[in-house]
N, C-alpha and C. Protein backbone atom coordinates (compact mmCIF):
# COMPACT_ATOMS: atom_id res chain seq x y z
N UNK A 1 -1.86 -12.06 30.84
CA UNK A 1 -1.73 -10.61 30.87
C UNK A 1 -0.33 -10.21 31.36
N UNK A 2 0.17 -11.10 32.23
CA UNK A 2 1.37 -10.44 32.97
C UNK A 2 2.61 -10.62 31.56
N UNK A 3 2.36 -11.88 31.11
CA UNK A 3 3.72 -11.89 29.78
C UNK A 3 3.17 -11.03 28.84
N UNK A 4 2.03 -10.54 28.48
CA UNK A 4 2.12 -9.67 27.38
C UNK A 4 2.57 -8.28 28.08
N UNK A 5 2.59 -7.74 29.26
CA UNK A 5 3.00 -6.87 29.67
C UNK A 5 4.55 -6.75 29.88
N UNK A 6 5.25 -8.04 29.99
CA UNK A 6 6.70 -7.91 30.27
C UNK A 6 6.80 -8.05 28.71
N UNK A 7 6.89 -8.38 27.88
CA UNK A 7 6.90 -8.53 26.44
C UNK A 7 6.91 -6.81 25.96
N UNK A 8 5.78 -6.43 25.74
CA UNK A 8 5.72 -5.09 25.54
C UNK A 8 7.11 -4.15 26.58
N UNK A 9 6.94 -4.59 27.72
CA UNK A 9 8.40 -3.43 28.37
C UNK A 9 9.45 -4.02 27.69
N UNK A 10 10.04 -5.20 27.49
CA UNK A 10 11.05 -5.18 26.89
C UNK A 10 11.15 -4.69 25.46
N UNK A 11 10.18 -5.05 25.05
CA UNK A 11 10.17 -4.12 23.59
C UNK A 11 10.17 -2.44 23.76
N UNK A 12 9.93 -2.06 24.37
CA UNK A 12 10.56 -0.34 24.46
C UNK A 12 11.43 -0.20 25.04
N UNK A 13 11.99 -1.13 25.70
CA UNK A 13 13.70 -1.27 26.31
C UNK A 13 14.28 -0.79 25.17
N UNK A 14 13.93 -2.10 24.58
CA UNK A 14 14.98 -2.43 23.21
C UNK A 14 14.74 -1.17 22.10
N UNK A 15 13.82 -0.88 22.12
CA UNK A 15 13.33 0.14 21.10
C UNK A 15 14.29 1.41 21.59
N UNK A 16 14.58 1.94 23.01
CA UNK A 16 14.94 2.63 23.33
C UNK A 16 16.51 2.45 23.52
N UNK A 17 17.15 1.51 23.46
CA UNK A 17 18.42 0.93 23.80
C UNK A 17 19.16 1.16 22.37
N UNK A 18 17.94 0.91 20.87
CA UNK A 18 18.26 1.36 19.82
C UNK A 18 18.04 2.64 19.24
N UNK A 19 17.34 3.33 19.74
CA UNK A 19 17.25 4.42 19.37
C UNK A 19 18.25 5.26 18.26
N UNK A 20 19.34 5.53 19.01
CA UNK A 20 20.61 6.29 18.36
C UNK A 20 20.83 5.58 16.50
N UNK A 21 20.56 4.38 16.36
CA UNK A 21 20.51 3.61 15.42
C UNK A 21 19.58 3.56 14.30
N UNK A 22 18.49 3.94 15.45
CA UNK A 22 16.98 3.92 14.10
C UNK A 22 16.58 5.15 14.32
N UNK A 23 17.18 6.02 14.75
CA UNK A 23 16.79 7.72 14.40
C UNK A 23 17.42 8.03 13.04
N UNK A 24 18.64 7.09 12.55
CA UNK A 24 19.40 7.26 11.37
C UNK A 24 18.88 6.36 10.32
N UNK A 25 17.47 5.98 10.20
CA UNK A 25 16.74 5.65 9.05
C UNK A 25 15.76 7.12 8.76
N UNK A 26 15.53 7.97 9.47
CA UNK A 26 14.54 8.98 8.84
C UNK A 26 13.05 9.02 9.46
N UNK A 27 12.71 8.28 10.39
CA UNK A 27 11.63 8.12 10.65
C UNK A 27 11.49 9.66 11.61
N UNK A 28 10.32 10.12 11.72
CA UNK A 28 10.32 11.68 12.36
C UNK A 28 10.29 12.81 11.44
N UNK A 29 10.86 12.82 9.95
CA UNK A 29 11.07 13.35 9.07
C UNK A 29 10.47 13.07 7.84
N UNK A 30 9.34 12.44 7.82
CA UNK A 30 8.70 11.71 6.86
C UNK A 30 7.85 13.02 5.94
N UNK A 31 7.36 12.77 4.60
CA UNK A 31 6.51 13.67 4.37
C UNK A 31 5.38 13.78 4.81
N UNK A 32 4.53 14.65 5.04
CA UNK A 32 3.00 14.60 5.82
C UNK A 32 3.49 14.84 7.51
N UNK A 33 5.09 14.60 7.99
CA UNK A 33 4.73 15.12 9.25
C UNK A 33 4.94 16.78 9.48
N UNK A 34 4.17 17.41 10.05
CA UNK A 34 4.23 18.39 10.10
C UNK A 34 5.04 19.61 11.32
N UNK A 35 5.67 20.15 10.88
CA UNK A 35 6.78 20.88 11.75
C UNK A 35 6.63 22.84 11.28
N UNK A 36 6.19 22.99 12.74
CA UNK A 36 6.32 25.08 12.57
C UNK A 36 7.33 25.80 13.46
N UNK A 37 7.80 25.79 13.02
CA UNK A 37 8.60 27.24 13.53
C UNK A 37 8.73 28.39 13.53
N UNK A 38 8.05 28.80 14.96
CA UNK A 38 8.14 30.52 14.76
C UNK A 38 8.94 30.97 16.43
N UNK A 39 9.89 31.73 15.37
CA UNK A 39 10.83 32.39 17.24
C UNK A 39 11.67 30.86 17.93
N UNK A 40 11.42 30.88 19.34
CA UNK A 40 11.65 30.25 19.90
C UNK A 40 10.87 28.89 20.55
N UNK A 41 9.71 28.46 19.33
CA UNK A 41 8.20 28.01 19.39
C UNK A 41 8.70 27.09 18.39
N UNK A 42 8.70 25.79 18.84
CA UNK A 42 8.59 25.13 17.62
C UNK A 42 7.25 23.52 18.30
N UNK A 43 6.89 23.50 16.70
CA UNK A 43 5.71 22.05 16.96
C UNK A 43 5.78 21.71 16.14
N UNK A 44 5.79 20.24 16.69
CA UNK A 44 5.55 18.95 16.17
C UNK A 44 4.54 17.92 15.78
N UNK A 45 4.14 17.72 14.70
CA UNK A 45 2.87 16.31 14.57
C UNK A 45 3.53 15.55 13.75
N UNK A 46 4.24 14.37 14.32
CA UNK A 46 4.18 13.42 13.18
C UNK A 46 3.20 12.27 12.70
N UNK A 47 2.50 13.08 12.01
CA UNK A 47 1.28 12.41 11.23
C UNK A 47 1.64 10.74 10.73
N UNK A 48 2.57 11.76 9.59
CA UNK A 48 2.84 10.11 8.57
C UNK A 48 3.79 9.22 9.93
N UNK A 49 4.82 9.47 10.14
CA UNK A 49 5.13 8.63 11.26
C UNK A 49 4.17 7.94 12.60
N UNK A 50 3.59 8.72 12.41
CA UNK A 50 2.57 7.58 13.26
C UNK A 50 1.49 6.74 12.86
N UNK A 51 1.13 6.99 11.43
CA UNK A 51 0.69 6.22 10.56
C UNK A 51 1.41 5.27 10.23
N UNK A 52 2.43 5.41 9.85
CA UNK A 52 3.49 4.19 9.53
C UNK A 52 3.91 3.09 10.49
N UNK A 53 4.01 3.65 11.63
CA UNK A 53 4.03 2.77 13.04
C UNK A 53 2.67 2.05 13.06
N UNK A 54 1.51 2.76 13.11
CA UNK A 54 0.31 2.22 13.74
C UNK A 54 0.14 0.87 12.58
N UNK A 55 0.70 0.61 11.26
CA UNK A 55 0.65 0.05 10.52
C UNK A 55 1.22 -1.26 10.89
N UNK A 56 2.21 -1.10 11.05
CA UNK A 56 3.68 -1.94 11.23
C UNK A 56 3.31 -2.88 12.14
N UNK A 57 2.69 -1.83 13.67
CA UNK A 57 2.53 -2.77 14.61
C UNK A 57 1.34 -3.78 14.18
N UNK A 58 0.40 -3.10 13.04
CA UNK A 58 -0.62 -3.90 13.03
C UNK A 58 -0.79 -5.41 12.56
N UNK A 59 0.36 -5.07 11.71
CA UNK A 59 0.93 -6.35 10.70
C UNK A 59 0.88 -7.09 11.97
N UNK A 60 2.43 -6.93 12.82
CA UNK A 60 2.87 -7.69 13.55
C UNK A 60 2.09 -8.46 14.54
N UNK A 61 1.31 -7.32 15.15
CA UNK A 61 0.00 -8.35 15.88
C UNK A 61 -0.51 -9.17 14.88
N UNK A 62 -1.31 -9.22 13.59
CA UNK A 62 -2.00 -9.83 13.00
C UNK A 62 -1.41 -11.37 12.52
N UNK A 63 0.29 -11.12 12.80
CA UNK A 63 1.11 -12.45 13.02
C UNK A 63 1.12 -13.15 13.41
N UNK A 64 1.31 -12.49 14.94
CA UNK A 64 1.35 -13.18 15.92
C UNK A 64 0.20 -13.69 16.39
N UNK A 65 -0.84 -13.27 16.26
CA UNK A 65 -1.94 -14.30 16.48
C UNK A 65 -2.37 -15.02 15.40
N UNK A 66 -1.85 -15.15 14.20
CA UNK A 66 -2.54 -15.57 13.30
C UNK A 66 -1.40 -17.21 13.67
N UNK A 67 -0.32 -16.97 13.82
CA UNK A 67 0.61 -18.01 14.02
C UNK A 67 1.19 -18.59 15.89
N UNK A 68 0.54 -17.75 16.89
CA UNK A 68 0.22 -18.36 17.95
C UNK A 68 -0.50 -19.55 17.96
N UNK A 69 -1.70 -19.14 17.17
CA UNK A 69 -2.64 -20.52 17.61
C UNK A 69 -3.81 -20.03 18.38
N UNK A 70 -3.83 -19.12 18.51
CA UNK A 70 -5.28 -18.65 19.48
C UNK A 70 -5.93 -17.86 18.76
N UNK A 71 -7.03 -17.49 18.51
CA UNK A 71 -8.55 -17.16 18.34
C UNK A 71 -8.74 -15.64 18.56
């Protein structure tokens, strides 16, 4: 438990260390996420972007245990 927990913080280190970098692929701006603006009111859902993430990561787990070796 303790390395999957330092694992995961460094991965939002890094995620966050890149940021400035992968804000300039488009992600946030996807179609399906939804954005209102009225006045000085604005909201946010990014739907498809968090669909697309929840995906991604799923792959990646399904990797990593499929090629760890554990059950």
């Amino acid at each position: 438990m303790n390395r999957t927990l330092i694992i995961v913080g460094l991965v939002i280190v890094a995620i966050g260390l890149l940021w400035p970098w992968l804000s300039r692929l488009g992600l946030g701006r996807l179609p399906g996420d939804i954005v209102i603006r009225r006045g000085n009111f604005t909201f946010y859902a990014p739907i498809a972007t968090a669909l697309l993430a929840s995906v991604a990561l799923s792959v990646i787990v399904w990797l990593l245990r499929r090629y760890s070796g554990s059950s």
